[in-house]
C-alpha atoms as a PDB file:
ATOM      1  CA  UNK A   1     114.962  39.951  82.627  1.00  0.00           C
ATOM      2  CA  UNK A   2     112.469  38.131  80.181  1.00  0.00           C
ATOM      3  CA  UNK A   3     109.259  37.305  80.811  1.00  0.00           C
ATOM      4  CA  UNK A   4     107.993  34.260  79.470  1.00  0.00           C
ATOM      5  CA  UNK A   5     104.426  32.397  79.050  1.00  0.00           C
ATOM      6  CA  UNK A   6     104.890  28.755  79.276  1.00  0.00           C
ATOM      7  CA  UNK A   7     103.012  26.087  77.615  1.00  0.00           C
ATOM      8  CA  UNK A   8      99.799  24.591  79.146  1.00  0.00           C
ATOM      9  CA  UNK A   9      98.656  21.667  77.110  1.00  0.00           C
ATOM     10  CA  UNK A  10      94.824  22.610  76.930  1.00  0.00           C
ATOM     11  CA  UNK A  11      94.648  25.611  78.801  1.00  0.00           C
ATOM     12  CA  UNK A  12      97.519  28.224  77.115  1.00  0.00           C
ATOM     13  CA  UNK A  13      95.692  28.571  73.673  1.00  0.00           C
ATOM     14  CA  UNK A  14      95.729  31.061  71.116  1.00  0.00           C
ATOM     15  CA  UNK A  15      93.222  33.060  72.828  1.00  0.00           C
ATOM     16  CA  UNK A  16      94.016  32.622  76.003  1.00  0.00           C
ATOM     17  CA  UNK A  17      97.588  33.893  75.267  1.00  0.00           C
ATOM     18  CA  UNK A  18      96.087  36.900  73.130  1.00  0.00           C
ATOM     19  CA  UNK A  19      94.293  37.947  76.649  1.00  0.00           C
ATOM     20  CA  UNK A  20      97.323  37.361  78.661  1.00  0.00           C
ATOM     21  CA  UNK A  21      99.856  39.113  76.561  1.00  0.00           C
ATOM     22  CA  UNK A  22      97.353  42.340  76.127  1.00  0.00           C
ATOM     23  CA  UNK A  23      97.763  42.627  80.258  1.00  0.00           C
ATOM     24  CA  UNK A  24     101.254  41.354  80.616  1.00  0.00           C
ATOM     25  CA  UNK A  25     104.454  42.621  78.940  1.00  0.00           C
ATOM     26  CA  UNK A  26     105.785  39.119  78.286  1.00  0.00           C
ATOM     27  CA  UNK A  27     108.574  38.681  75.576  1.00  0.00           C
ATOM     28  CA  UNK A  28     107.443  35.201  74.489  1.00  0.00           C
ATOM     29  CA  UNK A  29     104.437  32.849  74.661  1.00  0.00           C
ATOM     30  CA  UNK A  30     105.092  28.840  73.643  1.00  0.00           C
ATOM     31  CA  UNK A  31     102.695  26.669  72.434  1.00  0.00           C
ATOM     32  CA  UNK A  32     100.844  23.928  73.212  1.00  0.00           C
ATOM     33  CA  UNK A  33     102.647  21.040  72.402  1.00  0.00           C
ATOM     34  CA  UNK A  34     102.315  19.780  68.541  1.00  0.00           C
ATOM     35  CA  UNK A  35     102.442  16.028  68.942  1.00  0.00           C
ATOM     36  CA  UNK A  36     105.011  14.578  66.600  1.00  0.00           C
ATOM     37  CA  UNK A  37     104.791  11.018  66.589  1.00  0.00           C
ATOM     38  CA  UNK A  38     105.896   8.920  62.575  1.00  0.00           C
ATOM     39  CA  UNK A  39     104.860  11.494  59.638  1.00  0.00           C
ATOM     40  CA  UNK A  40     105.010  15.411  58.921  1.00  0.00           C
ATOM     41  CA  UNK A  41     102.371  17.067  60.015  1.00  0.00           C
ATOM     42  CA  UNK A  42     100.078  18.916  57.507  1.00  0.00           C
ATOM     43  CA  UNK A  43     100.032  22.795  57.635  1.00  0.00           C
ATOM     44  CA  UNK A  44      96.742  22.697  59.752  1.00  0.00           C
ATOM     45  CA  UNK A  45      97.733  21.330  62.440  1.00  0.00           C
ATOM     46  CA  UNK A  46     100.170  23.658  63.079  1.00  0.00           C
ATOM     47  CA  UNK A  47      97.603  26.069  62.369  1.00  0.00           C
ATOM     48  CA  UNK A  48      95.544  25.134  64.346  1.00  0.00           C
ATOM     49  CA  UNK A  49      97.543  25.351  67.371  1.00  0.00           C
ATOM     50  CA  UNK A  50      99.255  28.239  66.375  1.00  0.00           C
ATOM     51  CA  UNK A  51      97.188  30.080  64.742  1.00  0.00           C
ATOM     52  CA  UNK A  52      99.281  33.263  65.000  1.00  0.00           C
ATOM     53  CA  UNK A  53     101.577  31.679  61.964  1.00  0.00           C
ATOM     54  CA  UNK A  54      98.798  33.917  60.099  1.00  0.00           C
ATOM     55  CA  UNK A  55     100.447  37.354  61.525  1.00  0.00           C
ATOM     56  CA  UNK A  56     103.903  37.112  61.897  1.00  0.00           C
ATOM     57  CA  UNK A  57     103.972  34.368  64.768  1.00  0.00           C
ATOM     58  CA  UNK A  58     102.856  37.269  66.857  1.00  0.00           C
ATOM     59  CA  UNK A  59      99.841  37.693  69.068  1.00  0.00           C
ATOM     60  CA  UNK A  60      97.671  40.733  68.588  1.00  0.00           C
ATOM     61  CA  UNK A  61      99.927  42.712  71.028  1.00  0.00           C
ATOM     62  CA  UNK A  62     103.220  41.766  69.044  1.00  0.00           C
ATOM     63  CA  UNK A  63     104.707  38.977  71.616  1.00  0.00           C
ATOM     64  CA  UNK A  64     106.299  36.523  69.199  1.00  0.00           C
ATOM     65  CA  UNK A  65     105.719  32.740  70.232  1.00  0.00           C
ATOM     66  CA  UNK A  66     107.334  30.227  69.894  1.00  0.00           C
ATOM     67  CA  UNK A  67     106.129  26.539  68.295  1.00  0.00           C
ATOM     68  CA  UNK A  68     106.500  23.451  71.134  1.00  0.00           C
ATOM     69  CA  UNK A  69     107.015  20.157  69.481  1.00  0.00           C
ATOM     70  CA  UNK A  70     106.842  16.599  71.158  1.00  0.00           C
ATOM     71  CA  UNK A  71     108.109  13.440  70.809  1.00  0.00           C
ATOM     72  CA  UNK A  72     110.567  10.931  70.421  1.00  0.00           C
ATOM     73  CA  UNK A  73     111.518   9.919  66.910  1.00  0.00           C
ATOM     74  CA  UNK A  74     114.493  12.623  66.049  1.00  0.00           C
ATOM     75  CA  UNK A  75     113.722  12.386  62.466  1.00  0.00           C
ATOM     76  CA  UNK A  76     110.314  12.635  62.544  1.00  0.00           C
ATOM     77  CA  UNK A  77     111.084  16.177  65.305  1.00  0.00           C
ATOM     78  CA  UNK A  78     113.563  17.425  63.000  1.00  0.00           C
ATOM     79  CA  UNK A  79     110.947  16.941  59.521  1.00  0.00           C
ATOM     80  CA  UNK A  80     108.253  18.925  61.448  1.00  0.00           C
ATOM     81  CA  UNK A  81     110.639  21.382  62.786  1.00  0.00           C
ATOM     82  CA  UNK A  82     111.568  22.610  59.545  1.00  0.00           C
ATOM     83  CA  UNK A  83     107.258  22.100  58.401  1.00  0.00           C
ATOM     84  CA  UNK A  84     106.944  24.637  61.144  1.00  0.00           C
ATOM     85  CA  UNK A  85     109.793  27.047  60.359  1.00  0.00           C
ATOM     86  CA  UNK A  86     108.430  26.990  56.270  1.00  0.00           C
ATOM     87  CA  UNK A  87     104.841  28.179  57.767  1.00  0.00           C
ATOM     88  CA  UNK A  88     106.430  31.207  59.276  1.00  0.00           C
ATOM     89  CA  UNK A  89     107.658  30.032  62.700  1.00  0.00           C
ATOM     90  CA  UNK A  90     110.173  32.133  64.595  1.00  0.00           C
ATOM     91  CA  UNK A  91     111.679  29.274  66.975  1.00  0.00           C
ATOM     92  CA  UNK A  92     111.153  25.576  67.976  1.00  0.00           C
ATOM     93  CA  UNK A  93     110.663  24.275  71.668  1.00  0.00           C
ATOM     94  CA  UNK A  94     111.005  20.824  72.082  1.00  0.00           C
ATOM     95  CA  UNK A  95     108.882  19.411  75.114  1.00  0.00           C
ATOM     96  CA  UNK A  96     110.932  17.213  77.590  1.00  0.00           C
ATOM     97  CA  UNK A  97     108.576  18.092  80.819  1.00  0.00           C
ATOM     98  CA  UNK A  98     105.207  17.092  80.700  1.00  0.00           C
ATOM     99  CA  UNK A  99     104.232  14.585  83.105  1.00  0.00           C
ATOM    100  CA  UNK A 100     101.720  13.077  81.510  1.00  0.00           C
ATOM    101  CA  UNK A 101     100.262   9.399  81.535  1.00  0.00           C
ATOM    102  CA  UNK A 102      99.347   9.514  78.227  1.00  0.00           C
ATOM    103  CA  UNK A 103     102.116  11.514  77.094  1.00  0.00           C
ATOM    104  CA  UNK A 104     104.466   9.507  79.150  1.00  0.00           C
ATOM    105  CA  UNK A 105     103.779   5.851  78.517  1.00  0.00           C
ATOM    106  CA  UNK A 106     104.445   6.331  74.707  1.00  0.00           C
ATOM    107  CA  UNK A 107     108.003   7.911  75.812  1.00  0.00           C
ATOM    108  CA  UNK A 108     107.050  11.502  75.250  1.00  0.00           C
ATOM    109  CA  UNK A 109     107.441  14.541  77.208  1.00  0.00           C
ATOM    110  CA  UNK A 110     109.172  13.841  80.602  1.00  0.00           C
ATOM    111  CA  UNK A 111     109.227   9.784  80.213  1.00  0.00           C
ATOM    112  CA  UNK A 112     112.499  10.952  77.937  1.00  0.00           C
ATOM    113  CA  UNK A 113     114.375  12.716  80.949  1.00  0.00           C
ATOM    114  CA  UNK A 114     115.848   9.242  81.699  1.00  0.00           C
ATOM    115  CA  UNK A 115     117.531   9.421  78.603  1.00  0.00           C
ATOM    116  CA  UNK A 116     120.133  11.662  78.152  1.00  0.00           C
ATOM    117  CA  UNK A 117     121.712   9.698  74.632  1.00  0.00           C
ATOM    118  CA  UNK A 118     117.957  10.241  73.688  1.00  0.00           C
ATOM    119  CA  UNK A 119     117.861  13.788  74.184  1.00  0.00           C
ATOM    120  CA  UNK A 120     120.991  14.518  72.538  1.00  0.00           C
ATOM    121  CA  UNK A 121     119.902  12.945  69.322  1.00  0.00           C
ATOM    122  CA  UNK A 122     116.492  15.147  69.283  1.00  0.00           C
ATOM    123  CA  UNK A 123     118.342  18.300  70.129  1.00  0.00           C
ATOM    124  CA  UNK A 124     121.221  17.825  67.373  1.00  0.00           C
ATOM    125  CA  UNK A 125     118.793  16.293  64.811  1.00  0.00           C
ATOM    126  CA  UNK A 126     116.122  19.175  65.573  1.00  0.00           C
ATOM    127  CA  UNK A 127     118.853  22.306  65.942  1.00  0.00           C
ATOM    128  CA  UNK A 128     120.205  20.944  62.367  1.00  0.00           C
ATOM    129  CA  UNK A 129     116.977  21.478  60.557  1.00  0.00           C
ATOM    130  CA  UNK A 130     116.388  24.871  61.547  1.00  0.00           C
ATOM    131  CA  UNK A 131     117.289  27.547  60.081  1.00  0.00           C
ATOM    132  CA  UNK A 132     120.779  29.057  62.179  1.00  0.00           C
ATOM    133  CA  UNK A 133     119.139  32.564  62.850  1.00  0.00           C
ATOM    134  CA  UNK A 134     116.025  30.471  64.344  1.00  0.00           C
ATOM    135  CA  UNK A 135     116.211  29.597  68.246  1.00  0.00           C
ATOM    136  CA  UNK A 136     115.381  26.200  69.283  1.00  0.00           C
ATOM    137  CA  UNK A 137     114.920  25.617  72.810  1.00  0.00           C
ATOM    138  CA  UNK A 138     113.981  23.139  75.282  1.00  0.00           C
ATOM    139  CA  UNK A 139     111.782  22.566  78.654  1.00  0.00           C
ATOM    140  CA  UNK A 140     112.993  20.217  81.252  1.00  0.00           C
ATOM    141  CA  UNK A 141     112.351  18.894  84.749  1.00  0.00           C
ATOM    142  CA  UNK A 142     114.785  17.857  87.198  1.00  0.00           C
ATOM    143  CA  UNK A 143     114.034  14.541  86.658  1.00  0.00           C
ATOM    144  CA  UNK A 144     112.023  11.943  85.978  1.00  0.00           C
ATOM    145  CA  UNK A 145     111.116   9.862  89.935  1.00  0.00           C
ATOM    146  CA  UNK A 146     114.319  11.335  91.280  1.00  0.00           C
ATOM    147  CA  UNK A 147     116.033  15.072  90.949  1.00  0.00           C
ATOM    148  CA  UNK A 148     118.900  13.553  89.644  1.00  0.00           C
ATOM    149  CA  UNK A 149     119.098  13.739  86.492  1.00  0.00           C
ATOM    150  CA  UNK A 150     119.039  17.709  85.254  1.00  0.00           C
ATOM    151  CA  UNK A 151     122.677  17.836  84.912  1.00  0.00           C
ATOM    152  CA  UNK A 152     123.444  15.678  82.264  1.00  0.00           C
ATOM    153  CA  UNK A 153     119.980  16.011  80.615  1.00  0.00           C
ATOM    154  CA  UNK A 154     120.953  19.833  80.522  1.00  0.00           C
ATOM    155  CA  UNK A 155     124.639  19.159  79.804  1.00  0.00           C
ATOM    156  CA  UNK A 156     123.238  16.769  76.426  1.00  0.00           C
ATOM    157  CA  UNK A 157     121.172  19.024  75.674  1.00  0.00           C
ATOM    158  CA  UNK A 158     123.350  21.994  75.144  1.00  0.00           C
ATOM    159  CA  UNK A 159     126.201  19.668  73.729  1.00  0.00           C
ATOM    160  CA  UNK A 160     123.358  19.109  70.869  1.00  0.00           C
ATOM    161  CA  UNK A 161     123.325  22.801  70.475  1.00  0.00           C
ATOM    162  CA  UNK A 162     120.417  24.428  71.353  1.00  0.00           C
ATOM    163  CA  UNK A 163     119.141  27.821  72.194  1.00  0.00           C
ATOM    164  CA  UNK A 164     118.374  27.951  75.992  1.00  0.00           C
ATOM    165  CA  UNK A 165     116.604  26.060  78.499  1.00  0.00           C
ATOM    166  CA  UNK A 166     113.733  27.012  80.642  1.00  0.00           C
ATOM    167  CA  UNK A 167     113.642  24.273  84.057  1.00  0.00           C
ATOM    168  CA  UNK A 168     110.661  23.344  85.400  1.00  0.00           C
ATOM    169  CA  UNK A 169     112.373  23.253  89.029  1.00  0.00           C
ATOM    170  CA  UNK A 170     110.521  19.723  90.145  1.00  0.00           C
ATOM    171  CA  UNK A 171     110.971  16.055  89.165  1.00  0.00           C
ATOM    172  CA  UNK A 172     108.435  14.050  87.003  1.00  0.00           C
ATOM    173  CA  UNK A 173     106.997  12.430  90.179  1.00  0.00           C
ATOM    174  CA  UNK A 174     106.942  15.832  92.171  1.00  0.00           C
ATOM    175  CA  UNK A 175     104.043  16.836  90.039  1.00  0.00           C
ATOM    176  CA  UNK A 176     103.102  20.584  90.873  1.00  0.00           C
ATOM    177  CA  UNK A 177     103.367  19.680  94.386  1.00  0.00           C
ATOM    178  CA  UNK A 178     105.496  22.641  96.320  1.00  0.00           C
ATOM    179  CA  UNK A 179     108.251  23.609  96.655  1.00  0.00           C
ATOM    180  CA  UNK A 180     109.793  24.165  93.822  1.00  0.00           C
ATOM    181  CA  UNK A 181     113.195  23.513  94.236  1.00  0.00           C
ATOM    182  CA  UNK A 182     115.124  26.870  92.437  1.00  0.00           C
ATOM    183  CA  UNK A 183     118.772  26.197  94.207  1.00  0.00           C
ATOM    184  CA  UNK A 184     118.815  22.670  91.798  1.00  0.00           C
ATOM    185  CA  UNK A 185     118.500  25.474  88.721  1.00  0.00           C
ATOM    186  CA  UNK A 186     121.575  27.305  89.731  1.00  0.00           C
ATOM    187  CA  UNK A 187     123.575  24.098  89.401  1.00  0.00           C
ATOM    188  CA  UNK A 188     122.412  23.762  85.884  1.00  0.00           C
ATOM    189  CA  UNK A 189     122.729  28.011  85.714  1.00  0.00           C
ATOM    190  CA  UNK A 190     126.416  27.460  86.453  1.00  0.00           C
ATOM    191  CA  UNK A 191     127.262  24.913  84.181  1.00  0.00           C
ATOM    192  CA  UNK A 192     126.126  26.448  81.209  1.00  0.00           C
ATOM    193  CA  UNK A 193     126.673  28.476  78.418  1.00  0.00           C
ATOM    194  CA  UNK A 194     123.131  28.815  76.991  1.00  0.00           C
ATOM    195  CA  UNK A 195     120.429  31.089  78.633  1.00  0.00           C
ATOM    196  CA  UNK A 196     118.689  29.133  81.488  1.00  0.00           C
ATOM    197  CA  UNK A 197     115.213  30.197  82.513  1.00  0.00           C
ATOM    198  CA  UNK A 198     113.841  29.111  85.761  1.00  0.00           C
ATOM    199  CA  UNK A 199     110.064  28.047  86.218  1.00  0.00           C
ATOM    200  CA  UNK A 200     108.183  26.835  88.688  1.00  0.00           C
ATOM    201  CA  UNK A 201     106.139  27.636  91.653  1.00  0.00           C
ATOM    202  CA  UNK A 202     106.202  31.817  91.187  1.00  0.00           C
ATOM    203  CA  UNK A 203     102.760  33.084  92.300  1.00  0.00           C
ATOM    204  CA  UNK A 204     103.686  36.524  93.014  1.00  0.00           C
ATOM    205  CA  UNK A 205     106.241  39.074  92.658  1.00  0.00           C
ATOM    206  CA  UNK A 206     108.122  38.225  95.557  1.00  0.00           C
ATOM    207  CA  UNK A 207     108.456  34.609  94.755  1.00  0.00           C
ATOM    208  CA  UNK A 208     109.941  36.054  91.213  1.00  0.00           C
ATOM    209  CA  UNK A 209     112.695  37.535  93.214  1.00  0.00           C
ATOM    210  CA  UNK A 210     112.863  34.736  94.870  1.00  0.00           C
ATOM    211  CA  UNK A 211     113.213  32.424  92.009  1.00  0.00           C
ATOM    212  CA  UNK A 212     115.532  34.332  90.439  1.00  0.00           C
ATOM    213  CA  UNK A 213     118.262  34.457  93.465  1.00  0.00           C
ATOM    214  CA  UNK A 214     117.915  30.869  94.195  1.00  0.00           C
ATOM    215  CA  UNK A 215     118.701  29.613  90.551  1.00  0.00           C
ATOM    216  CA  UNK A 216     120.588  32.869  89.480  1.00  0.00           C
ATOM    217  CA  UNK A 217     118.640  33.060  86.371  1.00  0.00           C
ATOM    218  CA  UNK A 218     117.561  35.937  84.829  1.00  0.00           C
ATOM    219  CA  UNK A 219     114.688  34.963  82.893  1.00  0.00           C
ATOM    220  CA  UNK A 220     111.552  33.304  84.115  1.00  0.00           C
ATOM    221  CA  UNK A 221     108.618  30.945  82.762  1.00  0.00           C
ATOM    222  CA  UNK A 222     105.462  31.647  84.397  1.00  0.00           C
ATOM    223  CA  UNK A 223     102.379  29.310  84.237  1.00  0.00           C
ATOM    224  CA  UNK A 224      99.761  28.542  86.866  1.00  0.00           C
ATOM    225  CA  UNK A 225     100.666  31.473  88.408  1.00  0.00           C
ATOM    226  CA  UNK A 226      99.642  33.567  84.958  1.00  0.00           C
ATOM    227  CA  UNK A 227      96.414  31.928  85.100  1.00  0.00           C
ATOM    228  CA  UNK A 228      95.381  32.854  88.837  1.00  0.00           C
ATOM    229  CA  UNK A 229      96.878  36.215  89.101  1.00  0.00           C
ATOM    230  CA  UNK A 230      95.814  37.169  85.213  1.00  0.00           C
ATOM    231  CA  UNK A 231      98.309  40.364  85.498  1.00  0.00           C
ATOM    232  CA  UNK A 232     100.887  38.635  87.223  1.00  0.00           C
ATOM    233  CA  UNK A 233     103.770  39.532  84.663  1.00  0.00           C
ATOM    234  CA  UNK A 234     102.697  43.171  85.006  1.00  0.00           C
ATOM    235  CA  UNK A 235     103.271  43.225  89.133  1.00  0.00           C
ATOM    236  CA  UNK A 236     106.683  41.494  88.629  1.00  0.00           C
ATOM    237  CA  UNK A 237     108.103  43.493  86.005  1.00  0.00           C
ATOM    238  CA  UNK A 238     105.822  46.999  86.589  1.00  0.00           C
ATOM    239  CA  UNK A 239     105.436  46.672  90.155  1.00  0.00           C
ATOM    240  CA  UNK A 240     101.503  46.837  89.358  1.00  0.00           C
ATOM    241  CA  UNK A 241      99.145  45.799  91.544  1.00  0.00           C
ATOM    242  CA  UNK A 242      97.438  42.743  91.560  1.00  0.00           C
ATOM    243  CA  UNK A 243      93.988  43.088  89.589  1.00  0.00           C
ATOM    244  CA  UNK A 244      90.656  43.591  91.287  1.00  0.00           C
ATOM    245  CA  UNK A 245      87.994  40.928  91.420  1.00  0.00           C
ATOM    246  CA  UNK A 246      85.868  43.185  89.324  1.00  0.00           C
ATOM    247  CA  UNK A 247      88.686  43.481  86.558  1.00  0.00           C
ATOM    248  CA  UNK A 248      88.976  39.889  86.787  1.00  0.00           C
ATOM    249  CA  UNK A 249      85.166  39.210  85.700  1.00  0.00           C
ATOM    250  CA  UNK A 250      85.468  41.817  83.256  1.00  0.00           C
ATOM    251  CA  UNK A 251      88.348  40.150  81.732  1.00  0.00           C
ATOM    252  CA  UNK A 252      86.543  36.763  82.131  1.00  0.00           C
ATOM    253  CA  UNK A 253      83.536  38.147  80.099  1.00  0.00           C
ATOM    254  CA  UNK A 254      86.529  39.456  77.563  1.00  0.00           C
ATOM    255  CA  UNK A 255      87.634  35.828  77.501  1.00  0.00           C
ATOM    256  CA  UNK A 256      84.069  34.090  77.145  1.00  0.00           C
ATOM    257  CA  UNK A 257      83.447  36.341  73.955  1.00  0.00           C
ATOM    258  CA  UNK A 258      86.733  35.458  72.387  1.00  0.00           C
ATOM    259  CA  UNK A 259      86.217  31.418  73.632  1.00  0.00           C
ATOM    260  CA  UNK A 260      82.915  31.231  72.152  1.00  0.00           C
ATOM    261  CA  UNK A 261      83.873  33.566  68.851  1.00  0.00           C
ATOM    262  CA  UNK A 262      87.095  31.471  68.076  1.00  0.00           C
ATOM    263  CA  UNK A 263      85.770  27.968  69.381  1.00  0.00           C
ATOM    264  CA  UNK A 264      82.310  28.297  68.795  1.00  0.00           C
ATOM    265  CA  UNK A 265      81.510  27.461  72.160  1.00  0.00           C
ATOM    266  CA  UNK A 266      82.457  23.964  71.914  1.00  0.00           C
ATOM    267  CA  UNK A 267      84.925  24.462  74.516  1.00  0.00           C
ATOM    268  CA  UNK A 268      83.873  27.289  76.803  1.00  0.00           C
ATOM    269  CA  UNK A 269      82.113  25.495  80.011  1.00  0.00           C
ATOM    270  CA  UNK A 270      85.258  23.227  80.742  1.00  0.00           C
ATOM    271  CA  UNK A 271      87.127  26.527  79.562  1.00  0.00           C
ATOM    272  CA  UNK A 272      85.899  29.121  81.892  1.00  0.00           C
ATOM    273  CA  UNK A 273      85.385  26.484  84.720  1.00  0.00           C
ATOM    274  CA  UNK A 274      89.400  25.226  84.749  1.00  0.00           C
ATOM    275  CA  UNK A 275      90.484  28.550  84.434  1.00  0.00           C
ATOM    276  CA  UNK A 276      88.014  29.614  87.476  1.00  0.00           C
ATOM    277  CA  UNK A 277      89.827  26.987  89.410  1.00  0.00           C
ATOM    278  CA  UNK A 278      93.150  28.650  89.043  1.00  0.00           C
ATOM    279  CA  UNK A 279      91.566  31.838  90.520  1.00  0.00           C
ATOM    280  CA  UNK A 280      90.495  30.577  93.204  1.00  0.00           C
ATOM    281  CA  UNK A 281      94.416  30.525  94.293  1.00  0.00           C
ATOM    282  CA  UNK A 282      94.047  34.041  94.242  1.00  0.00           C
ATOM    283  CA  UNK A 283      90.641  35.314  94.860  1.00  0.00           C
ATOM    284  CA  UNK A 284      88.287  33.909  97.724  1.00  0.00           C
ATOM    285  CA  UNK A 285      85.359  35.566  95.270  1.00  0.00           C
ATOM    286  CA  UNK A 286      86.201  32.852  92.685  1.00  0.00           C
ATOM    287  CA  UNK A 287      85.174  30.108  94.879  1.00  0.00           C
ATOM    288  CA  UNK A 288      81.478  31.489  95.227  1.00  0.00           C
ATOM    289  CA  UNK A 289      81.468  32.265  91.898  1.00  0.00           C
ATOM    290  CA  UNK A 290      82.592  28.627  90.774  1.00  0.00           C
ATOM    291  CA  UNK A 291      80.006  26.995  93.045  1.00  0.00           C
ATOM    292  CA  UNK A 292      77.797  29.360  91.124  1.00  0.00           C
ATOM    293  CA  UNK A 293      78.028  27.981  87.475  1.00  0.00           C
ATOM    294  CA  UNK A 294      79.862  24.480  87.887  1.00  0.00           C
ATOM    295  CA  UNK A 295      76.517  22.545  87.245  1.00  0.00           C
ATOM    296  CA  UNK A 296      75.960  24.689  84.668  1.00  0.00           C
ATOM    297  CA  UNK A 297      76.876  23.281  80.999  1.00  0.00           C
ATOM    298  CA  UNK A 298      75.357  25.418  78.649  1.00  0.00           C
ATOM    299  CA  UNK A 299      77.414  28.739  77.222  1.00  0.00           C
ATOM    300  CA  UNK A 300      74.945  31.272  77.258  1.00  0.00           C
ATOM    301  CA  UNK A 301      73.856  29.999  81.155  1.00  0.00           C
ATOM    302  CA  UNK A 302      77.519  30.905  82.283  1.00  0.00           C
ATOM    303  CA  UNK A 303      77.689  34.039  80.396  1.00  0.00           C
ATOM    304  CA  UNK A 304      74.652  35.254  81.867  1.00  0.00           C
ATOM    305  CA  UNK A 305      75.826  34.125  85.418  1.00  0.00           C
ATOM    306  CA  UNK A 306      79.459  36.373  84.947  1.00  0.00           C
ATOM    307  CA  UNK A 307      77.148  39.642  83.667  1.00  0.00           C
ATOM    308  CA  UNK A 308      75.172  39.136  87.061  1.00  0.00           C
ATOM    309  CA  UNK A 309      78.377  38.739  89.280  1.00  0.00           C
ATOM    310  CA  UNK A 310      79.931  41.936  87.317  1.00  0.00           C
ATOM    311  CA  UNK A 311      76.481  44.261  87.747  1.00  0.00           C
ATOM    312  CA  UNK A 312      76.527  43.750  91.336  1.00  0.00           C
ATOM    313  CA  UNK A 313      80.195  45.004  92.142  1.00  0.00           C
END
């Protein structure tokens, strides 16, 4: 089984996924998505989203990970797919799941899921420019306002030769909204010849085995759930359990000095607050301390707030 950290548009960064792979043994972390839209990118951008191009495409704890591209022009995917490979990247993901307005209304992300011709084209065009020994894979959902669409999106997409496919097991309109529907994955599990990793809805460890059966994949993608149990990957592969509340406000003191370090602080209140709210899925203790600091907006207001929370457990 792998153990994968998916990509969280504003919320998976580079530091967040140094944290995450220190705790978890995960075999791959994906970026943020690198928005492709009618030029090649310049080397810092790809920096800048990745800025683990600068040691191997590693994080600190050796996980490699993976550069997510996203789009719709096949050219324009394929040009920056080979940018990215030339900086040092170890693999392309190509973004067909995010259910974005934004994202969507400019036919990006999941808006492309009703187009399997479309698909094909950015799969072949993409998988051509990369190097052979490079993986390129792909995220999907089941659909875009119906779950009707994952097998031939899936089918095109392996017909266009990539990698593997991780399967965010909801449609477009489905949101986040539970359940997760896993027994749609096995359908696409079946049919294929490529790797298929399920994602979707996996909180725990017993939802991992759960996931697993239902889709009969092997591998799994883990996102929320990574953010509100912090060692989540640990308890599904280890058997570990969960962490305490006081670990978890150590490690959110970890994460405000490496927010404010690598951000300079620019980011940290809306930071520390979203991630807080993922928590609170997890830990009751969150809750308090979110009512705690969420009128506060300056960095060194919230820092001092964690320090008092973690000298009085």
């Amino acid at each position: 089984m792998r153990l994968i950290l998916a990509p969280m548009e504003g919320v998976l960064d580079h530091l967040m996924r140094d944290l995450l792979t220190r705790l978890n043994p995960f075999d791959l972390c994906v970026t943020e998505f690198v928005r492709v839209v009618d030029m090649r990118l310049p080397p810092r951008v790809f920096h800048r989203l990745c800025p683990e191009l600068h040691q191997g495409c590693k994080t600190a704890s050796g996980t490699p990970v993976r550069i997510q591209l996203l789009g719709q022009s096949p050219e324009w995917l394929a040009e920056n797919a080979d940018q990215a490979c030339r900086l040092g990247a170890e693999g392309i993901d190509l973004n067909f799941g995010c259910p974005a307005k934004t994202v969507n209304k400019h036919r990006g992300g999941a808006a492309l899921l009703a187009d399997s011709e479309q698909l094909y084209r950015i799969g072949k065009a993409v998988r051509a420019a990369v190097p052979a020994h490079l993986p390129v894979s792909a995220k999907i959902r089941l659909g875009l306002e119906e779950r009707d669409s994952y097998l031939e999106n899936s089918q095109a997409l392996a017909d266009a030769g990539i990698s593997e496919l991780a399967v965010h097991a909801r449609s477009k309109k489905d949101g986040y909204r539970p359940p997760a529907y896993w027994p749609l994955v096995a359908d696409i599990q079946k049919r294929l010849a490529i790797p298929v990793i399920v994602n979707g809805e996996i909180w725990n460890a017993d939802q991992a085995t759960q996931a697993k059966k239902q889709s009969g994949c092997e591998d799994i993608m883990l996102g929320r759930g990574a953010l509100a149990l912090p060692n989540l990957g640990a308890t599904i592969r280890h058997g570990n359990d969960a962490m305490s509340w006081h670990e978890v406000v150590t490690l959110l003191l970890d994460y405000s000095a490496l927010e404010v370090e690598g951000n300079k602080a620019v980011y940290y209140p809306n930071r520390i607050k979203q991630w807080l709210n993922y928590l609170k899925l997890q830990y009751p203790e969150a809750r308090e301390l979110f009512a705690d600091i969420r009128t506060l907006k300056h960095t060194d207001d919230i820092r001092r707030e964690l320090a008092k929370q973690a000298s009085q457990l």
